[in-house]
Protein backbone atom coordinates (compact mmCIF):
# COMPACT_ATOMS: atom_id res chain seq x y z
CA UNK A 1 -22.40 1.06 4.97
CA UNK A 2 -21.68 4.29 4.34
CA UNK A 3 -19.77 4.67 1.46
CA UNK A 4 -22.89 2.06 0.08
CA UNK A 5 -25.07 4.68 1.11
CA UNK A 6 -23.68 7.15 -0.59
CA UNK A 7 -22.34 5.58 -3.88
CA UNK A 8 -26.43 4.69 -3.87
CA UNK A 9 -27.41 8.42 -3.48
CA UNK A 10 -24.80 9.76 -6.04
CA UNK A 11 -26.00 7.09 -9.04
CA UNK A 12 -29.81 8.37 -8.10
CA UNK A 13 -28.94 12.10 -8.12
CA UNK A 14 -28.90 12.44 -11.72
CA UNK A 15 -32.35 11.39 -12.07
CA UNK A 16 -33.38 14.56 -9.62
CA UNK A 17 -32.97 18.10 -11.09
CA UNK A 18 -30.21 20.14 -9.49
CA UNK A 19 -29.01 23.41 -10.36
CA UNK A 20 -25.27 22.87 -12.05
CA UNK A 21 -23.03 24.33 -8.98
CA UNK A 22 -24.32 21.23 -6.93
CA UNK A 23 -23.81 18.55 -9.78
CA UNK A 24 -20.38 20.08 -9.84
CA UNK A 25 -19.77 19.47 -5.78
CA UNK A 26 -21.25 16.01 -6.32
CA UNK A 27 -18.66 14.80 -9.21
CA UNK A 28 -15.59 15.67 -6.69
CA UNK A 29 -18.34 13.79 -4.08
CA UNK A 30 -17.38 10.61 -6.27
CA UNK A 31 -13.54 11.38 -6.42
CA UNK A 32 -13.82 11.00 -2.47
CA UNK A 33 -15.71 8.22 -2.70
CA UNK A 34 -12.71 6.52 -5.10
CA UNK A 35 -10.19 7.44 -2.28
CA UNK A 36 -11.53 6.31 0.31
CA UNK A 37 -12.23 3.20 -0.64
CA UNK A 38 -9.20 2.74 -2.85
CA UNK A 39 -7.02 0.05 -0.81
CA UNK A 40 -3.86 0.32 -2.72
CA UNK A 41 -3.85 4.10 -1.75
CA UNK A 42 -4.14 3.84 2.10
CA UNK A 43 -5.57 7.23 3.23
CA UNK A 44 -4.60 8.07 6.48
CA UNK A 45 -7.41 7.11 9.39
CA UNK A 46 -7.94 10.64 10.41
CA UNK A 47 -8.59 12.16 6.43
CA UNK A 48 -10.55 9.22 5.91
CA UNK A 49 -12.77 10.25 9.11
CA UNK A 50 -13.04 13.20 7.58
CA UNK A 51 -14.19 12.02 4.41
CA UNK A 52 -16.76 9.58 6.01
CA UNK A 53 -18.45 12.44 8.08
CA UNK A 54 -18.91 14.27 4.59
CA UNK A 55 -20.43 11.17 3.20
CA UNK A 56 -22.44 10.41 6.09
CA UNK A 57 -23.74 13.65 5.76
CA UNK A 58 -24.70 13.28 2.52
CA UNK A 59 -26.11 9.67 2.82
CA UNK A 60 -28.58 11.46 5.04
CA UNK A 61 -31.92 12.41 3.37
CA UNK A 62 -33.11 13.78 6.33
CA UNK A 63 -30.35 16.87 6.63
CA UNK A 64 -30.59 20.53 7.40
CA UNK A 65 -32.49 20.63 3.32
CA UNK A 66 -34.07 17.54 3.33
CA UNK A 67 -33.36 16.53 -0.02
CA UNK A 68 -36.76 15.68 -1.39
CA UNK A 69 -36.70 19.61 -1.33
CA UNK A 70 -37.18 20.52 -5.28
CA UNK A 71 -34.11 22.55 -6.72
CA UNK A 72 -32.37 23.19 -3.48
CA UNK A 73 -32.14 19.81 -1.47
CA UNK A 74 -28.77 19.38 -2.23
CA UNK A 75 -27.47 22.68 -1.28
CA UNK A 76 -26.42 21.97 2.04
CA UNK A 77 -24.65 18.76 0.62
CA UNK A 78 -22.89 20.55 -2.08
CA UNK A 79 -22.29 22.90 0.78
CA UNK A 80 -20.90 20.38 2.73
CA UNK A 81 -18.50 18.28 0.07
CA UNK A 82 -17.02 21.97 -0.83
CA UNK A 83 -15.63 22.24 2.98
CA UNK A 84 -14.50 18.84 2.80
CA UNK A 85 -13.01 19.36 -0.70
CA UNK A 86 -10.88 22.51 0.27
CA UNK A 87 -9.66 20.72 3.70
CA UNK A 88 -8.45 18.25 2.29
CA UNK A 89 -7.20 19.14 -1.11
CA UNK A 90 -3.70 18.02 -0.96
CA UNK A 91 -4.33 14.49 -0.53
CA UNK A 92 -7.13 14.63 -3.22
CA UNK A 93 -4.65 15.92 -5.56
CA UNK A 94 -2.34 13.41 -4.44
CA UNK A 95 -4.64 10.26 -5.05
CA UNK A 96 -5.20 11.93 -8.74
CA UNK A 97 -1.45 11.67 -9.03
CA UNK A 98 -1.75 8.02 -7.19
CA UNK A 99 -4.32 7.16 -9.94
CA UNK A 100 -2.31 8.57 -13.03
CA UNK A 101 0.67 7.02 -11.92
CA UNK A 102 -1.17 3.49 -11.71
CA UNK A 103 -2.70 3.63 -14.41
CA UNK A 104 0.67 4.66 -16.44
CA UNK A 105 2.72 1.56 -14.70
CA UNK A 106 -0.39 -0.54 -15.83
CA UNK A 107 -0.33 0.79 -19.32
CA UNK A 108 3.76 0.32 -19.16
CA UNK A 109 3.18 -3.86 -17.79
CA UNK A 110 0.20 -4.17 -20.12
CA UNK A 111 -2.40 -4.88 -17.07
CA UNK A 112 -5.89 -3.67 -16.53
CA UNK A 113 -5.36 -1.22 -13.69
CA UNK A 114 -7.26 -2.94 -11.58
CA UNK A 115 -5.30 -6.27 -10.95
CA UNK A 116 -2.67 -4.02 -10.35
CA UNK A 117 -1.51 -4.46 -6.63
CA UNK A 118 0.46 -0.48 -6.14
CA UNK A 119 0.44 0.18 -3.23
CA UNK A 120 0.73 4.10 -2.36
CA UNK A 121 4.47 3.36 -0.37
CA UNK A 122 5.12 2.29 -4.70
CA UNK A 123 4.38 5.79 -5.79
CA UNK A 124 5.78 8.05 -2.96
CA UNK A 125 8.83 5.97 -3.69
CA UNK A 126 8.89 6.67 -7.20
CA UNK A 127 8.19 9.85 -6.89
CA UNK A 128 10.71 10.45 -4.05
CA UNK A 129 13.45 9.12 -6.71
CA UNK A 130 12.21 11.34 -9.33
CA UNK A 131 12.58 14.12 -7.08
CA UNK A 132 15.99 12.95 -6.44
CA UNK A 133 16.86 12.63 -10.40
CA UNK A 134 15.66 16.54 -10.64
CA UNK A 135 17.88 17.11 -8.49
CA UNK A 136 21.24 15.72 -9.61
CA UNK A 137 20.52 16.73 -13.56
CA UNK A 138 19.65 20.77 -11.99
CA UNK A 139 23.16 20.60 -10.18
CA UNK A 140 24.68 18.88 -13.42
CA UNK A 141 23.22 21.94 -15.70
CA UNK A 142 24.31 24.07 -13.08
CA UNK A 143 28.27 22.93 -13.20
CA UNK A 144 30.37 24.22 -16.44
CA UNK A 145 27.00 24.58 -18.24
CA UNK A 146 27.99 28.31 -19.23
CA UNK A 147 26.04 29.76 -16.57
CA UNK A 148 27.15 32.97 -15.07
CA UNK A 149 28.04 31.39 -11.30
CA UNK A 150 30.49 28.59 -10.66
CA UNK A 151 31.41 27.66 -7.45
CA UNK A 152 34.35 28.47 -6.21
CA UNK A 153 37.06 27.43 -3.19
CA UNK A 154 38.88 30.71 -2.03
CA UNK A 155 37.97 33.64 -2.87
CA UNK A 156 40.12 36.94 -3.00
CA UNK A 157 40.01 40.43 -2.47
């Protein structure tokens, strides 16, 4: 109801004029709309309250600036998605990686993202194993590679 609300609100917005600092708030107003609804990623029930109090707040015509209010109705809402935005950056720049990395094993299968059933458990895997990888090959390049340390098992004086 909500996120309907909202998603409602954000399509009509472009129709209204508002100054370009608030249409910029309202695009990452969409990216939080993507992840909270996105079912493959899972965000965590106390983000997504979070996230639903931002949209809630938006959904509301009737806040602090009404929004009927010509050029600055949507100041407190901009206002409002930038708090959200900075609290909880990590995990929107996680579900960008979420989304890239779908979209890349979709591209890899040959599937429309969409039918695509990854789950975000898939990616923190695969991303946990790439870790890994960068792991071994830095110790490998660190091991005979001509580098000026080598390990060493005794040392003397």
């Amino acid at each position: 109801q909500i996120v309907d609300a909202a998603s409602k609100l954000l399509v009509d917005v472009p129709t209204t004029k508002v100054p370009d600092f608030i249409k910029d708030r309202l695009d990452k107003l969409d990216q939080m709309l993507q992840l909270v609804v996105d079912e493959g990623y899972g965000l965590p029930d106390e983000d997504r309250k979070r996230v639903l109090s931002c949209l809630a707040y938006f959904a509301d015509p009737q806040d602090i600036i009404p929004d009927n209010v010509p050029v600055i109705g949507f100041l407190d809402d901009a206002i409002m998605i930038e708090l959200c935005v900075r609290e909880l950056k990590p995990e929107i720049e996680s579900y960008g990686d979420f989304v890239l990395y779908r979209n890349q094993e979709a591209a890899r299968r040959g599937v429309d993202p969409a039918t695509l059933k990854t789950q975000r458990v898939d990616w923190l895997e695969t991303r946990r194993l790439e870790a890994h990888e960068a792991m071994r090959s830095r110790r490998r390049e660190g091991y005979g590679s001509g580098s000026s340390w080598a390990p060493t098992l005794f040392r003397t004086r």
